[in-house]
C-alpha atoms as a PDB file:
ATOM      1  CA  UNK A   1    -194.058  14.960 117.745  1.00  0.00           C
ATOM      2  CA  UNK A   2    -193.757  11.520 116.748  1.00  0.00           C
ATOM      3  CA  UNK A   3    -194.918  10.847 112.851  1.00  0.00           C
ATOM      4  CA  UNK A   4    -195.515   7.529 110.929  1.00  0.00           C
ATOM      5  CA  UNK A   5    -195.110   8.040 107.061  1.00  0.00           C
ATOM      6  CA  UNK A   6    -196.699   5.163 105.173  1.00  0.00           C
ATOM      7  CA  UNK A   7    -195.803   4.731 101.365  1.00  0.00           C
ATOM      8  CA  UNK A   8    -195.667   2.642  99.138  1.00  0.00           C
ATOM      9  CA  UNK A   9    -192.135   4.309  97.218  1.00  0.00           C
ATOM     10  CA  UNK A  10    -189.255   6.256  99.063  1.00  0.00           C
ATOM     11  CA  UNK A  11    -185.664   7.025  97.467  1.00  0.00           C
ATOM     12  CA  UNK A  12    -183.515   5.224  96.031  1.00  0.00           C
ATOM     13  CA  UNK A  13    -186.758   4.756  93.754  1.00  0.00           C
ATOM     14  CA  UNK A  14    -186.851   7.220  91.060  1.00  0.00           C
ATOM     15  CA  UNK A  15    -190.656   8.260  90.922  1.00  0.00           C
ATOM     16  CA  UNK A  16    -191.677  11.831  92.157  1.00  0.00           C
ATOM     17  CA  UNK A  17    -194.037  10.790  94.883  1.00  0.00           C
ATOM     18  CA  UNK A  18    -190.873   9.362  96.523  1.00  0.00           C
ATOM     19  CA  UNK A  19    -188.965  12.758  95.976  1.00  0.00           C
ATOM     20  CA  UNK A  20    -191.538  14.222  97.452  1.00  0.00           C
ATOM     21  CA  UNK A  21    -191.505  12.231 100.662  1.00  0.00           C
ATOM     22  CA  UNK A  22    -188.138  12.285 100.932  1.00  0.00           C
ATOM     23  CA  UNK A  23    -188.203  16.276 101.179  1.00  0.00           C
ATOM     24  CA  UNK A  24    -191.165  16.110 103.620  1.00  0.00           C
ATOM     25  CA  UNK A  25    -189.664  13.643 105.800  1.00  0.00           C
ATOM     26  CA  UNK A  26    -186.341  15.618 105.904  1.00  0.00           C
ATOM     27  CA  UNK A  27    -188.219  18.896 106.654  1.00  0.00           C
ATOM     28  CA  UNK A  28    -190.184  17.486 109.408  1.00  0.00           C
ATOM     29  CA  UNK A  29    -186.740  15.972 111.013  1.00  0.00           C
ATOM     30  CA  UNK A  30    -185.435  19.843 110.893  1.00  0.00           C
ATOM     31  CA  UNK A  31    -188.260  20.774 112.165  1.00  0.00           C
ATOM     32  CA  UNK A  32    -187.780  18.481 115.628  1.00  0.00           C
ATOM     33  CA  UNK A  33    -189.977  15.997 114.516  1.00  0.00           C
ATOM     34  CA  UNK A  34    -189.093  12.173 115.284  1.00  0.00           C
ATOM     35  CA  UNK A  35    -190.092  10.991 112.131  1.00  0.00           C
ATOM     36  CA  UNK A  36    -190.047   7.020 110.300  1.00  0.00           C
ATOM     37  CA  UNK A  37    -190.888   6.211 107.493  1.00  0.00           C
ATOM     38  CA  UNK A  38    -192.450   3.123 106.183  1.00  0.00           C
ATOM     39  CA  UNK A  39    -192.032   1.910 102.490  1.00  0.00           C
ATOM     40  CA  UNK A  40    -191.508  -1.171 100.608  1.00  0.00           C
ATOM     41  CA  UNK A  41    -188.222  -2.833  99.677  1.00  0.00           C
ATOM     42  CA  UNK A  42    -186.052  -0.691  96.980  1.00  0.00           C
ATOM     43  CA  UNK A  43    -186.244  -3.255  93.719  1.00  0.00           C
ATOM     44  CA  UNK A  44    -188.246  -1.245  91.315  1.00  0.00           C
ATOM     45  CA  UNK A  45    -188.040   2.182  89.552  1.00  0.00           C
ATOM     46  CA  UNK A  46    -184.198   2.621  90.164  1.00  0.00           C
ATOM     47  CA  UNK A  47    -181.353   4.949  88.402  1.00  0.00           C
ATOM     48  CA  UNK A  48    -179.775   3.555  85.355  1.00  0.00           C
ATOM     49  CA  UNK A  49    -176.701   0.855  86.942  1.00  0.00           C
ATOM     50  CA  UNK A  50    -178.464   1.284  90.574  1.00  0.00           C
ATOM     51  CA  UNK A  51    -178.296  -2.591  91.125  1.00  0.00           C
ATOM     52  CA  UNK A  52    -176.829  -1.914  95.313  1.00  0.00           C
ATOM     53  CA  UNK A  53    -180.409  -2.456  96.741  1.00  0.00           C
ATOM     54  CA  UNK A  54    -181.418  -5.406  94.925  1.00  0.00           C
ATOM     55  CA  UNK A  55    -180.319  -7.629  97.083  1.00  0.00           C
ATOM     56  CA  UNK A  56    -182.026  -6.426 100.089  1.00  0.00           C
ATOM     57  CA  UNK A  57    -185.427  -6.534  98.819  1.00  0.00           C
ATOM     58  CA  UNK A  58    -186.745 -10.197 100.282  1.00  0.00           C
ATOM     59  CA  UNK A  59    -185.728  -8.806 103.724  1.00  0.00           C
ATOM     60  CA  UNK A  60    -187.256  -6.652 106.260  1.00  0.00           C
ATOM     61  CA  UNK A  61    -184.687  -3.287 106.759  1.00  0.00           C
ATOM     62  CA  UNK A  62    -183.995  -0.441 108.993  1.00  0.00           C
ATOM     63  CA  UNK A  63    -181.865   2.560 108.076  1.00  0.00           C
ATOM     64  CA  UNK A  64    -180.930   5.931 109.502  1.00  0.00           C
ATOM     65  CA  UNK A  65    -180.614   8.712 106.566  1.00  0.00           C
ATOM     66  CA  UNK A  66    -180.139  12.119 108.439  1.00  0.00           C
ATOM     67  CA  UNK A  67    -182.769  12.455 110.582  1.00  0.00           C
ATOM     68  CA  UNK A  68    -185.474   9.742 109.453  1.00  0.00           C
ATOM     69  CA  UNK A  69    -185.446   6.225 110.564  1.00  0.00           C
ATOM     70  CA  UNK A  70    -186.573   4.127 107.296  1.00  0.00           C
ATOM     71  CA  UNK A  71    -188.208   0.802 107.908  1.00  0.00           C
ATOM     72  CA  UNK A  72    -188.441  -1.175 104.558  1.00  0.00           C
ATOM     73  CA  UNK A  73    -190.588  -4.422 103.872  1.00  0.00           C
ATOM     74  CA  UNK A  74    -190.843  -6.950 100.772  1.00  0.00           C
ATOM     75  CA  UNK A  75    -193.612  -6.472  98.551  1.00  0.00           C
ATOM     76  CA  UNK A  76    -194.369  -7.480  95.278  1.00  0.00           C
ATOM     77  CA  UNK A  77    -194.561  -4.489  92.583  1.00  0.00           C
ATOM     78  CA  UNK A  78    -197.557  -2.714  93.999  1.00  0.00           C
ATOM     79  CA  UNK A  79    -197.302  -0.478  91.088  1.00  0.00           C
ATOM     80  CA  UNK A  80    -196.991   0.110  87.648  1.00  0.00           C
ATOM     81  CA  UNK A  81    -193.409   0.445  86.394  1.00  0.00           C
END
């Protein structure tokens, strides 16, 4: 089955609700699903010294991580810090 995640935070952002995601996402993949995710940029919310992202996050992105394709789009900071 195809499946459409739709948050607003996804690793590397440090919240739990991103955690969270992340391990759904990854246990759907396992499961067979074709899963995608899509999220806003990676600017907020990340580790201590974390800066790698930054620079991506005017610009629209696609990534593979395992087995969930990860579209990312600019926003501003939807939520609180």
């Amino acid at each position: 089955m195809k499946l459409l995640l739709i948050v607003s935070s996804y690793p590397p952002e440090v919240r739990s609700s991103s955690m969270l995601i992340k391990e759904l996402a990854d246990a759907l993949s396992q499961q067979g699903h074709a899963v995608t995710v899509l999220t806003t940029s990676a600017a907020y919310n990340l580790a201590p010294g974390d800066s790698s992202v930054t620079a991506d996050a005017k610009r629209f992105s696609q990534t593979q991580e395992g087995g969930v394709s990860v579209w990312r789009v600019p926003s501003s900071n939807i939520h609180n810090s």
